[in-house]
C-alpha atoms as a PDB file:
ATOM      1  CA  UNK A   1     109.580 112.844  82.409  1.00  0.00           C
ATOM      2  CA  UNK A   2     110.933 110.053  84.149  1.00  0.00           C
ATOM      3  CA  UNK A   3     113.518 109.973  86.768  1.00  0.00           C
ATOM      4  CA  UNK A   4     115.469 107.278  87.670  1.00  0.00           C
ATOM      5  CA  UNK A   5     119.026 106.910  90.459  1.00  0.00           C
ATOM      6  CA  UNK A   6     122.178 104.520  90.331  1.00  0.00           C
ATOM      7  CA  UNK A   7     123.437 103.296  93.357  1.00  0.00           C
ATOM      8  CA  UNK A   8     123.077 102.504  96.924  1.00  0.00           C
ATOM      9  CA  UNK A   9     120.259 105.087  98.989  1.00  0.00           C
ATOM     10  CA  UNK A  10     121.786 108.249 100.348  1.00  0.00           C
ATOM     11  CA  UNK A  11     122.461 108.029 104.213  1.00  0.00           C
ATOM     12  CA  UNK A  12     121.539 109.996 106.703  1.00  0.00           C
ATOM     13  CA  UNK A  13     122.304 110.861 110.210  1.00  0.00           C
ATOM     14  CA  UNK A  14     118.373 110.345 111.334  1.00  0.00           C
ATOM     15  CA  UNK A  15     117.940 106.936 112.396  1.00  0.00           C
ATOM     16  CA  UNK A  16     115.407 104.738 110.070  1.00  0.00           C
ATOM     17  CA  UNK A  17     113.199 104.219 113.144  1.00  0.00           C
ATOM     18  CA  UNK A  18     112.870 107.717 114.500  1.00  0.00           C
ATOM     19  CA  UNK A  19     111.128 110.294 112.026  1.00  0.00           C
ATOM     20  CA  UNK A  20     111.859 113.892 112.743  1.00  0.00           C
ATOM     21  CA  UNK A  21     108.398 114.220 111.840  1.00  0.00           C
ATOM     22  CA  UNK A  22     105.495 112.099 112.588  1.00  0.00           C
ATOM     23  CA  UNK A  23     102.690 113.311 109.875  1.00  0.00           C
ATOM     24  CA  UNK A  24      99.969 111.894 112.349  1.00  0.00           C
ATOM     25  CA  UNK A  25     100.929 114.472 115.283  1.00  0.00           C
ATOM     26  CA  UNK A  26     102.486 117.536 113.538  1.00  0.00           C
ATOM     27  CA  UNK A  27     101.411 117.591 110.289  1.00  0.00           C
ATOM     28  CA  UNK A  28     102.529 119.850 107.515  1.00  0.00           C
ATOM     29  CA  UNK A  29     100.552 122.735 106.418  1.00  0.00           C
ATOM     30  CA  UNK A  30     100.119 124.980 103.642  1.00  0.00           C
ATOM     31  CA  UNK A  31     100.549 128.840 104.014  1.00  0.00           C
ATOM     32  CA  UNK A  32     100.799 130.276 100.312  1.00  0.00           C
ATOM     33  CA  UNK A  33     101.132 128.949  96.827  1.00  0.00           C
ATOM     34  CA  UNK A  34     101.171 131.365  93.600  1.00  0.00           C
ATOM     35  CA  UNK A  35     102.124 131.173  90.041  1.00  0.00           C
ATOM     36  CA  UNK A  36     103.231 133.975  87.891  1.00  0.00           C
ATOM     37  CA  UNK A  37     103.955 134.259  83.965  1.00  0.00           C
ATOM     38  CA  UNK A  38     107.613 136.344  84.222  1.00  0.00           C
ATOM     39  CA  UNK A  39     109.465 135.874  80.987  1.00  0.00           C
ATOM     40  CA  UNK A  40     111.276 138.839  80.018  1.00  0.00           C
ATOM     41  CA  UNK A  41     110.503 139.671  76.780  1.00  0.00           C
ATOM     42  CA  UNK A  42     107.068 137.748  76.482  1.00  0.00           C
ATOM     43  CA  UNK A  43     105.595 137.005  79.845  1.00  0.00           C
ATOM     44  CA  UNK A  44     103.962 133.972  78.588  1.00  0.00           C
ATOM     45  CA  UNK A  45     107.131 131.991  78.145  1.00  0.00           C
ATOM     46  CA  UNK A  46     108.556 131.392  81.518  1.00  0.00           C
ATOM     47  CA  UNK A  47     106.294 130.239  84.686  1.00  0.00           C
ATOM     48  CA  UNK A  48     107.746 130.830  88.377  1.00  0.00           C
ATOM     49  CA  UNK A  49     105.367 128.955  90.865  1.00  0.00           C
ATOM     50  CA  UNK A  50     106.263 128.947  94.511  1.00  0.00           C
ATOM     51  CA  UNK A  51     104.954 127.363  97.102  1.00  0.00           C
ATOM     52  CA  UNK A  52     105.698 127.915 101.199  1.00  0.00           C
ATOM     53  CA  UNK A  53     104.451 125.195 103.659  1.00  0.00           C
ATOM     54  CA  UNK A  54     105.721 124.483 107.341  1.00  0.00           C
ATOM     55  CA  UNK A  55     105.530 121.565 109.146  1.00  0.00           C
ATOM     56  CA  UNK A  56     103.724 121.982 112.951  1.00  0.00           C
ATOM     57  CA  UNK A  57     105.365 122.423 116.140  1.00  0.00           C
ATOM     58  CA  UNK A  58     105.004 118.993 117.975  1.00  0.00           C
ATOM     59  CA  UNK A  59     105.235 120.113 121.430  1.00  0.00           C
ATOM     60  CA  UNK A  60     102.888 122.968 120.946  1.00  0.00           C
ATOM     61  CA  UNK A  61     100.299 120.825 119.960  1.00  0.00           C
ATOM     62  CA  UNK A  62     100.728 118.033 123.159  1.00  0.00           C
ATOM     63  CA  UNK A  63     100.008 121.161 125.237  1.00  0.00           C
ATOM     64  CA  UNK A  64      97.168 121.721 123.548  1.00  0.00           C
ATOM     65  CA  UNK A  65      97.870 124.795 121.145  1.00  0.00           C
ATOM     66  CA  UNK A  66      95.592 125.947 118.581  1.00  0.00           C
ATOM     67  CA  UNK A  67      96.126 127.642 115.214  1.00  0.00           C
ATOM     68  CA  UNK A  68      99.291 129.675 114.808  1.00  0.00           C
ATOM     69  CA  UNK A  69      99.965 128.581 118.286  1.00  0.00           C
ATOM     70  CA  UNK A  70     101.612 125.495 116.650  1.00  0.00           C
ATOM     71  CA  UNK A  71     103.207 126.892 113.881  1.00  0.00           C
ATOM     72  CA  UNK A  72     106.827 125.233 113.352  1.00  0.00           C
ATOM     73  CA  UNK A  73     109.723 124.995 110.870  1.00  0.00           C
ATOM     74  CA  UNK A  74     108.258 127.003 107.751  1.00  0.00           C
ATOM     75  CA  UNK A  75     109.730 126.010 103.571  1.00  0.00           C
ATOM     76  CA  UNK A  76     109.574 127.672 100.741  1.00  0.00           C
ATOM     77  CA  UNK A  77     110.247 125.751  97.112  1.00  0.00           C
ATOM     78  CA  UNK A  78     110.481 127.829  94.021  1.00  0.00           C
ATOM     79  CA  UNK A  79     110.077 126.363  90.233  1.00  0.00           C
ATOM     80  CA  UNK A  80     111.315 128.425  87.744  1.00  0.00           C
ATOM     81  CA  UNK A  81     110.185 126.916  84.126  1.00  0.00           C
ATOM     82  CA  UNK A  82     111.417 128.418  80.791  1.00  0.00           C
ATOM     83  CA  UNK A  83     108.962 127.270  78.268  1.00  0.00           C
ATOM     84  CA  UNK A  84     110.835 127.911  75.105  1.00  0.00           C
ATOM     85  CA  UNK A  85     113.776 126.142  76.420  1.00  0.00           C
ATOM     86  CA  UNK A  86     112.364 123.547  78.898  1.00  0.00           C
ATOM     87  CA  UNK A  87     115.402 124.605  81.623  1.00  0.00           C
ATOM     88  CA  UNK A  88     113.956 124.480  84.708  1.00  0.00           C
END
């Protein structure tokens, strides 16, 4: 599947030059990520896979915090794929 976009780049209110996150000092991390088969009249025809991820807490880790010490903002995405129908 390709995707492609028309028109100028979306703007945003975050300056170009100032990242709300810097990947080299508080880097995302995984927490969970599962897949299930939950179609409802044959389970094998629909897939749900979710994943949930956070990214670090910056100023826990200049203090010098360690494991869930610098836990930060946490995501979670959810895909929900029909595969009789392709809708997703």
């Amino acid at each position: 599947m390709t995707m492609t976009m028309s028109g100028p780049p979306p703007t945003s209110s975050i300056s170009s030059n100032a990242a709300k996150y810097d990947l080299n000092v508080n880097p995302v991390y995984q927490i969970d990520m599962t897949t299930a088969s939950t179609g409802k009249m044959v389970a094998q025809t629909k897939r749900r896979v979710r994943w949930r991820f956070g990214f670090s807490n910056k100023t826990a880790i200049q203090e010098g915090g360690k494991g869930t010490d610098c836990r930060g903002e946490e995501h979670e995405v959810t895909l929900i794929w029909s595969l009789t129908s392709g809708k997703r």
